[in-house]
Protein backbone atom coordinates (compact mmCIF):
# COMPACT_ATOMS: atom_id res chain seq x y z
CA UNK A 1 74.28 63.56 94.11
CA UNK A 2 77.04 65.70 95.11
CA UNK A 3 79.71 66.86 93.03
CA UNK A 4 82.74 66.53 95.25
CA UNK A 5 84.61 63.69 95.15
CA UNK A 6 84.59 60.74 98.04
CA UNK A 7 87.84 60.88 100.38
CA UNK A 8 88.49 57.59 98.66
CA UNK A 9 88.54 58.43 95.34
CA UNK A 10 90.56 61.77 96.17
CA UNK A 11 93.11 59.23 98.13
CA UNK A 12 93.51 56.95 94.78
CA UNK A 13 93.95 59.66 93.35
CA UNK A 14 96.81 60.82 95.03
CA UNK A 15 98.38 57.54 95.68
CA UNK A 16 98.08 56.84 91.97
CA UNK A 17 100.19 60.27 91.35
CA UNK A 18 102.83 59.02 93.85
CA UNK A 19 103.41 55.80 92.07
CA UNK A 20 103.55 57.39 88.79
CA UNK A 21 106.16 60.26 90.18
CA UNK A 22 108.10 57.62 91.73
CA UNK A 23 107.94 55.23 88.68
CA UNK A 24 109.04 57.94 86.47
CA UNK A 25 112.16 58.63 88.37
CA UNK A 26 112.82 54.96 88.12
CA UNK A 27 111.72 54.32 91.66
CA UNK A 28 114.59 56.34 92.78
CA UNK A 29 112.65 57.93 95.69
CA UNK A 30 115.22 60.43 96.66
CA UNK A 31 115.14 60.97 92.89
CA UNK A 32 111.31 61.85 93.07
CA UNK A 33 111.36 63.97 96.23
CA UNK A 34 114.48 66.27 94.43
CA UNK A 35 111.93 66.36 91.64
CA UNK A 36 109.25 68.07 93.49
CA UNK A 37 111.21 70.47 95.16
CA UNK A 38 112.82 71.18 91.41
CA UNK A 39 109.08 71.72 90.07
CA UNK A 40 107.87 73.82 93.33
CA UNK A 41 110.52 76.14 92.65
CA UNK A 42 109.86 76.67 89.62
CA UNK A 43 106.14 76.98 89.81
CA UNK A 44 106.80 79.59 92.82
CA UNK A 45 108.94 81.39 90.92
CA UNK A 46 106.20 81.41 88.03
CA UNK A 47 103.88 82.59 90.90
CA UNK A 48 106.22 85.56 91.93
CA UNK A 49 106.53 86.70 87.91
CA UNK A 50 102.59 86.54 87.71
CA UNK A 51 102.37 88.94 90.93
CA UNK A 52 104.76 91.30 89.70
CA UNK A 53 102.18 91.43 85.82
CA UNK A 54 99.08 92.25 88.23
CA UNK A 55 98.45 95.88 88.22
CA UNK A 56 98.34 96.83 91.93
CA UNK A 57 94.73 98.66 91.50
CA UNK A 58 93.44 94.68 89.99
CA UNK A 59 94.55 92.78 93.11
CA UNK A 60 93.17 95.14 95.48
CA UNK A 61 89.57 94.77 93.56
CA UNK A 62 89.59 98.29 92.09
CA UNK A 63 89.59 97.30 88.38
CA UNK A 64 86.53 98.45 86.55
CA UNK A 65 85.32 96.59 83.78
CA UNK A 66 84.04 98.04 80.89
CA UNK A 67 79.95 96.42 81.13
CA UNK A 68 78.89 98.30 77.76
């Protein structure tokens, strides 16, 4: 049996998610769209932060761990 999940079950998924965004923001669907732009810029921002802590020599694969 395979581990990934069925298109359908991904899809409930994901529709559940919607209603609960949009139920949170009290169905205000303008409400939950401003939301998700609020918490993509944040979480690209958080992305941009984590960049900058990455030694350059780590993100180009030239970090040597220490196997002893």
């Amino acid at each position: 049996m395979s581990s990934v999940s069925k298109p359908n079950e991904q899809d409930d998924g994901l529709e559940a998610a919607v209603e609960q965004a949009i139920a949170f923001c009290g169905g205000d669907q303008r409400a939950t769209i401003r939301a998700q732009i609020v918490a993509n810029n944040f979480l690209e921002s958080e992305i941009i932060e984590l960049r900058k802590a990455v030694s350059h020599a780590y993100a180009r694969g030239r970090f040597r761990t220490h196997t002893g």
